[in-house]
PDB file of N, CA and C in Angstrom:
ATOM      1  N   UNK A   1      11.604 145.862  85.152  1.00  0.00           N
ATOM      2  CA  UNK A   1      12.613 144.945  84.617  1.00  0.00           C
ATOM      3  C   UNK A   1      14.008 145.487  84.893  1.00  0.00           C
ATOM      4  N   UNK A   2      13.914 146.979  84.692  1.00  0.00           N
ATOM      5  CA  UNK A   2      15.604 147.083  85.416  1.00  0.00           C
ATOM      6  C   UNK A   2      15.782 147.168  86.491  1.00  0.00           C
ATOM      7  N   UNK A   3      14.837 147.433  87.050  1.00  0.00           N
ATOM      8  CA  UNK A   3      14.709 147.097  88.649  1.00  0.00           C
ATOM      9  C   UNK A   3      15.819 146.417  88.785  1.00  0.00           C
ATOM     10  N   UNK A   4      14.845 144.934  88.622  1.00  0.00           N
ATOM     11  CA  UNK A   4      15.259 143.480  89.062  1.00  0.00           C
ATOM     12  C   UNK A   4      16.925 143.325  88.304  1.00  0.00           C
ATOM     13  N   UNK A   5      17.325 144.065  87.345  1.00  0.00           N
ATOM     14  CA  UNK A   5      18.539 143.640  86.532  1.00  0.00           C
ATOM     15  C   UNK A   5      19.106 144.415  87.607  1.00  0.00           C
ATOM     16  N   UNK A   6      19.162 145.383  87.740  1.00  0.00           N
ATOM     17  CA  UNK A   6      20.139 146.183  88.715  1.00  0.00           C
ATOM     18  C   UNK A   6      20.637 145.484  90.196  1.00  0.00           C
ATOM     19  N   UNK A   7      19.209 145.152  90.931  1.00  0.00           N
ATOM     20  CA  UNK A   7      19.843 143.890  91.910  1.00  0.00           C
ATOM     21  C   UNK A   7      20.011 142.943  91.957  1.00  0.00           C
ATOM     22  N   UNK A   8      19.900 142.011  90.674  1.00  0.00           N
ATOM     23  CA  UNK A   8      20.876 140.895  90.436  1.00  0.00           C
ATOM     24  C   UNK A   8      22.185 141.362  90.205  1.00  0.00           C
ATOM     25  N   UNK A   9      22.360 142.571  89.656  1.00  0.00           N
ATOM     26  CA  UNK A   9      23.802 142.969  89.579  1.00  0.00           C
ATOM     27  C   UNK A   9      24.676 142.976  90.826  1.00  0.00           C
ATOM     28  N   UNK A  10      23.799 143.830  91.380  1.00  0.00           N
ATOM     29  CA  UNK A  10      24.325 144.177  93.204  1.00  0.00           C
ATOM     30  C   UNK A  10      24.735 142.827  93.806  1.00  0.00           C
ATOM     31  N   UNK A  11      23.606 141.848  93.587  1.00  0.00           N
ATOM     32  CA  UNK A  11      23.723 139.927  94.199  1.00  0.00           C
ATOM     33  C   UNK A  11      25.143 140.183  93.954  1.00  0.00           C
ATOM     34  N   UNK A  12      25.164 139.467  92.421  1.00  0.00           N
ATOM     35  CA  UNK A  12      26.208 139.080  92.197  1.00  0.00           C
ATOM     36  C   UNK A  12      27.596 140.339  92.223  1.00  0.00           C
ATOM     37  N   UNK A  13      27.707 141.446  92.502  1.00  0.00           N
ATOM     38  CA  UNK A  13      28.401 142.073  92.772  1.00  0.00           C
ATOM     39  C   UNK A  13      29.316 141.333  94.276  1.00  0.00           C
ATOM     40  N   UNK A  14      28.197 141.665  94.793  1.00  0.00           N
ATOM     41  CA  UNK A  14      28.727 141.378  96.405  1.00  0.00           C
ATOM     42  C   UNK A  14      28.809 139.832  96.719  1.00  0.00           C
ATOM     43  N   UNK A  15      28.724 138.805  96.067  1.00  0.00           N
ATOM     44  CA  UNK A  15      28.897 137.361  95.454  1.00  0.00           C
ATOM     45  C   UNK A  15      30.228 137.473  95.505  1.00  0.00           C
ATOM     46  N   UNK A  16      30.668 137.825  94.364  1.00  0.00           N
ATOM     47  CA  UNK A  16      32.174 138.056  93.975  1.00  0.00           C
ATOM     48  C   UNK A  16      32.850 138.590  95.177  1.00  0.00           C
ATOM     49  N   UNK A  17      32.701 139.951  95.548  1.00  0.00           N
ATOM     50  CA  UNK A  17      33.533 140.420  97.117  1.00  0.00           C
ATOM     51  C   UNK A  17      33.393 139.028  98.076  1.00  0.00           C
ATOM     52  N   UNK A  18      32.354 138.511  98.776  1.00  0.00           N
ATOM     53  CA  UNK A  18      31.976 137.740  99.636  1.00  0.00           C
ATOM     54  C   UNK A  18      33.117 136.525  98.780  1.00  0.00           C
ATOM     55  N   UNK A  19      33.453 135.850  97.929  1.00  0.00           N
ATOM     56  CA  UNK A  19      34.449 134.525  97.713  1.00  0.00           C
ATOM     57  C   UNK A  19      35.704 135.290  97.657  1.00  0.00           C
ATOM     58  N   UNK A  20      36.103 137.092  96.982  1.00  0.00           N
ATOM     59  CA  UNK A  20      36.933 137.407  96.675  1.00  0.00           C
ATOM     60  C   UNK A  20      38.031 137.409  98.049  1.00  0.00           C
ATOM     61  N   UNK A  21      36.613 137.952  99.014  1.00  0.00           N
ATOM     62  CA  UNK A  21      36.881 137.678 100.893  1.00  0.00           C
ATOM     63  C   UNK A  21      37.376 135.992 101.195  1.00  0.00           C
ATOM     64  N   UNK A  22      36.771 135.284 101.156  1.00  0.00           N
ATOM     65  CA  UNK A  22      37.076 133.900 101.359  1.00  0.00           C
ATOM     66  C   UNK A  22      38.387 133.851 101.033  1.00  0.00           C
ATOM     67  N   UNK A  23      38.426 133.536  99.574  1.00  0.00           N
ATOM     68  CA  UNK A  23      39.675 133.086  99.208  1.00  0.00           C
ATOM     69  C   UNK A  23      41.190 133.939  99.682  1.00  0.00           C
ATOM     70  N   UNK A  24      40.696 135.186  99.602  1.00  0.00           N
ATOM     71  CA  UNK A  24      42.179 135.840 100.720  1.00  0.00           C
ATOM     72  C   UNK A  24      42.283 134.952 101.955  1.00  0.00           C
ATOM     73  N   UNK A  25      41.127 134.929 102.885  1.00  0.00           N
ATOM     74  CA  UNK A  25      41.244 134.274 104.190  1.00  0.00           C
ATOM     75  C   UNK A  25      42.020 133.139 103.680  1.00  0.00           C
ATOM     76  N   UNK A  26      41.209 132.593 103.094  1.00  0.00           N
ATOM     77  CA  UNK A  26      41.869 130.725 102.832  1.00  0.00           C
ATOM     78  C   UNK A  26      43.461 131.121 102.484  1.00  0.00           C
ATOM     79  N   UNK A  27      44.230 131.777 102.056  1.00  0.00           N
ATOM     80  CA  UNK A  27      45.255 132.244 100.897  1.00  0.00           C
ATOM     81  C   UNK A  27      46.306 132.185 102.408  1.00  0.00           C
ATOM     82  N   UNK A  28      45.950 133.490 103.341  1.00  0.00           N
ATOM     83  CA  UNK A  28      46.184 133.813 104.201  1.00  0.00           C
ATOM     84  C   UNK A  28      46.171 132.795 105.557  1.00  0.00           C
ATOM     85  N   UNK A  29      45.076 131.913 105.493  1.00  0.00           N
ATOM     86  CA  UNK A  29      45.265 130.997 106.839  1.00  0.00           C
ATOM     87  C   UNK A  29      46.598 129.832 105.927  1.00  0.00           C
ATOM     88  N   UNK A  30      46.632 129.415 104.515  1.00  0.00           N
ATOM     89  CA  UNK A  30      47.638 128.594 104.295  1.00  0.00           C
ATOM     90  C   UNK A  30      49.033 128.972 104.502  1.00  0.00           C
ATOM     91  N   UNK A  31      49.101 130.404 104.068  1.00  0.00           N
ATOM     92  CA  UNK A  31      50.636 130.886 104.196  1.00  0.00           C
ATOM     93  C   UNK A  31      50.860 131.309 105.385  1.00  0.00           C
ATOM     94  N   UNK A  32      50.169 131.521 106.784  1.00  0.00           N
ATOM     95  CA  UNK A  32      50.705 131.084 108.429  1.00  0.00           C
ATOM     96  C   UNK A  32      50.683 129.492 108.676  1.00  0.00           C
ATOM     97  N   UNK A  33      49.924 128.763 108.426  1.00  0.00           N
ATOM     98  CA  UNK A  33      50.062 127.437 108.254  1.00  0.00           C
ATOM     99  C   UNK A  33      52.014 126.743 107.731  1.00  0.00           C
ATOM    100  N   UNK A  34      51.909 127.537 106.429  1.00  0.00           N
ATOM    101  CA  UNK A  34      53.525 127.190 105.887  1.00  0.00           C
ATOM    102  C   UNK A  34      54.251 127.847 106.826  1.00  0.00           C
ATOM    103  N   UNK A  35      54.038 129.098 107.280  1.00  0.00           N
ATOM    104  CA  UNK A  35      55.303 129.595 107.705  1.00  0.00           C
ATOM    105  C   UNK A  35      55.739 129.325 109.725  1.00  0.00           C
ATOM    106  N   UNK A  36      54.198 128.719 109.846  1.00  0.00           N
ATOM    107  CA  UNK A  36      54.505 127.848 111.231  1.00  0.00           C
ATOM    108  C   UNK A  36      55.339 126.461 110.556  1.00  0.00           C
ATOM    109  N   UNK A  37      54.908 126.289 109.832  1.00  0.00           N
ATOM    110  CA  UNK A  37      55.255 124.578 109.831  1.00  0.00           C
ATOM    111  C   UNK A  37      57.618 124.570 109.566  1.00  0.00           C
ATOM    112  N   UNK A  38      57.077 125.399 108.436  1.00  0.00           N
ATOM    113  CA  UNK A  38      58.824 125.573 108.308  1.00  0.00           C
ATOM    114  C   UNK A  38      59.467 126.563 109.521  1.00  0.00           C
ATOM    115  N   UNK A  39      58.713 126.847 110.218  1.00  0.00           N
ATOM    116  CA  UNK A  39      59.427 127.764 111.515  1.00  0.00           C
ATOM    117  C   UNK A  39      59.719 126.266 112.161  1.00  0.00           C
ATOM    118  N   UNK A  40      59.077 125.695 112.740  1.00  0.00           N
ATOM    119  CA  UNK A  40      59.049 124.755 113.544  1.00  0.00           C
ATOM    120  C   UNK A  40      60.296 123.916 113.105  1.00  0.00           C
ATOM    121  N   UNK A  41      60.025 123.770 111.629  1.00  0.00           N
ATOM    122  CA  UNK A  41      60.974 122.579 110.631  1.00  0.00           C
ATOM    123  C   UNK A  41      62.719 123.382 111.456  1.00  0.00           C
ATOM    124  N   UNK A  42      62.905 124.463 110.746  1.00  0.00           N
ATOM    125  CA  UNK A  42      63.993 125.511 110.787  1.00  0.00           C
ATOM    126  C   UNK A  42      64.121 125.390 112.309  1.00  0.00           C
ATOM    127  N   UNK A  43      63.474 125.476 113.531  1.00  0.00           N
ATOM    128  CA  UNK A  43      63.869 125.443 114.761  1.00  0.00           C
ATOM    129  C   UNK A  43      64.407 124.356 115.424  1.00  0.00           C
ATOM    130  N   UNK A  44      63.785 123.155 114.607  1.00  0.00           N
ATOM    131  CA  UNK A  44      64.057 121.856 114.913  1.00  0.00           C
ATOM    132  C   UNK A  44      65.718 121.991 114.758  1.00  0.00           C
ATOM    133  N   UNK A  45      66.277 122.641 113.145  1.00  0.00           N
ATOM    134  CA  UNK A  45      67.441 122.244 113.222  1.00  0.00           C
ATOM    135  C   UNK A  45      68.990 123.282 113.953  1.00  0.00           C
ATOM    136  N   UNK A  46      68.082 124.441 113.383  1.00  0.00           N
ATOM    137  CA  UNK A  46      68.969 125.650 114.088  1.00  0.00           C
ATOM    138  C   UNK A  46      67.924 126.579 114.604  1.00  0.00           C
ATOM    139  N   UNK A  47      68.379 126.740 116.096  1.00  0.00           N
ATOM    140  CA  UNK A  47      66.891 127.376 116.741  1.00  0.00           C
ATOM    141  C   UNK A  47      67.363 129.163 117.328  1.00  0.00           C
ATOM    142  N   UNK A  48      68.786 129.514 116.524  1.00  0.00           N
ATOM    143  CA  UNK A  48      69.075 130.556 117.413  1.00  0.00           C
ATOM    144  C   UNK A  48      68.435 131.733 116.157  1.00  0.00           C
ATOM    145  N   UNK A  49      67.800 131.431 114.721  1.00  0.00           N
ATOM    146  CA  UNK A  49      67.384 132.276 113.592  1.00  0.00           C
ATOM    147  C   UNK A  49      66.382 132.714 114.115  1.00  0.00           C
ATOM    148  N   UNK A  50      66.308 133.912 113.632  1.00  0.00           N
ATOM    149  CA  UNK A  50      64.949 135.203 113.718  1.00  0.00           C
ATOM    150  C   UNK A  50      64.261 135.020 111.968  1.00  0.00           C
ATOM    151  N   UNK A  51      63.366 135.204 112.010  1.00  0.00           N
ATOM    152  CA  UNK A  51      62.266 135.636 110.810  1.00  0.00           C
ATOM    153  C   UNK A  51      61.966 137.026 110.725  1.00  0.00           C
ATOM    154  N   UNK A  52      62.157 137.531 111.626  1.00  0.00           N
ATOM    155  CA  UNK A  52      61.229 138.743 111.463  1.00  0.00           C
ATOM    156  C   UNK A  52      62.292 139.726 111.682  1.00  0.00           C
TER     157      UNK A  52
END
């Protein structure tokens, strides 16, 4: 019985990492998403600005 409790723990351990992973990605693909979109916006109007 603790067997089995111990690697449901582990499951859901690495459950949590595995969405904790996702949701950075997702976090991370939206905020290059924003910061293309307002680069583009910002170039449209004044194109001689640096970001970086």
């Amino acid at each position: 019985m603790n067997k089995i409790g111990a690697n449901s723990y582990v499951i859901i351990l690495s459950f949590e990492r595995i969405i904790f992973f996702i949701v950075k990605i997702f976090n991370l693909c939206v905020t290059i998403v924003v910061m293309l979109d307002s680069q583009q916006r910002e170039g449209e109007s004044m194109k001689d600005t640096d970001f970086f």
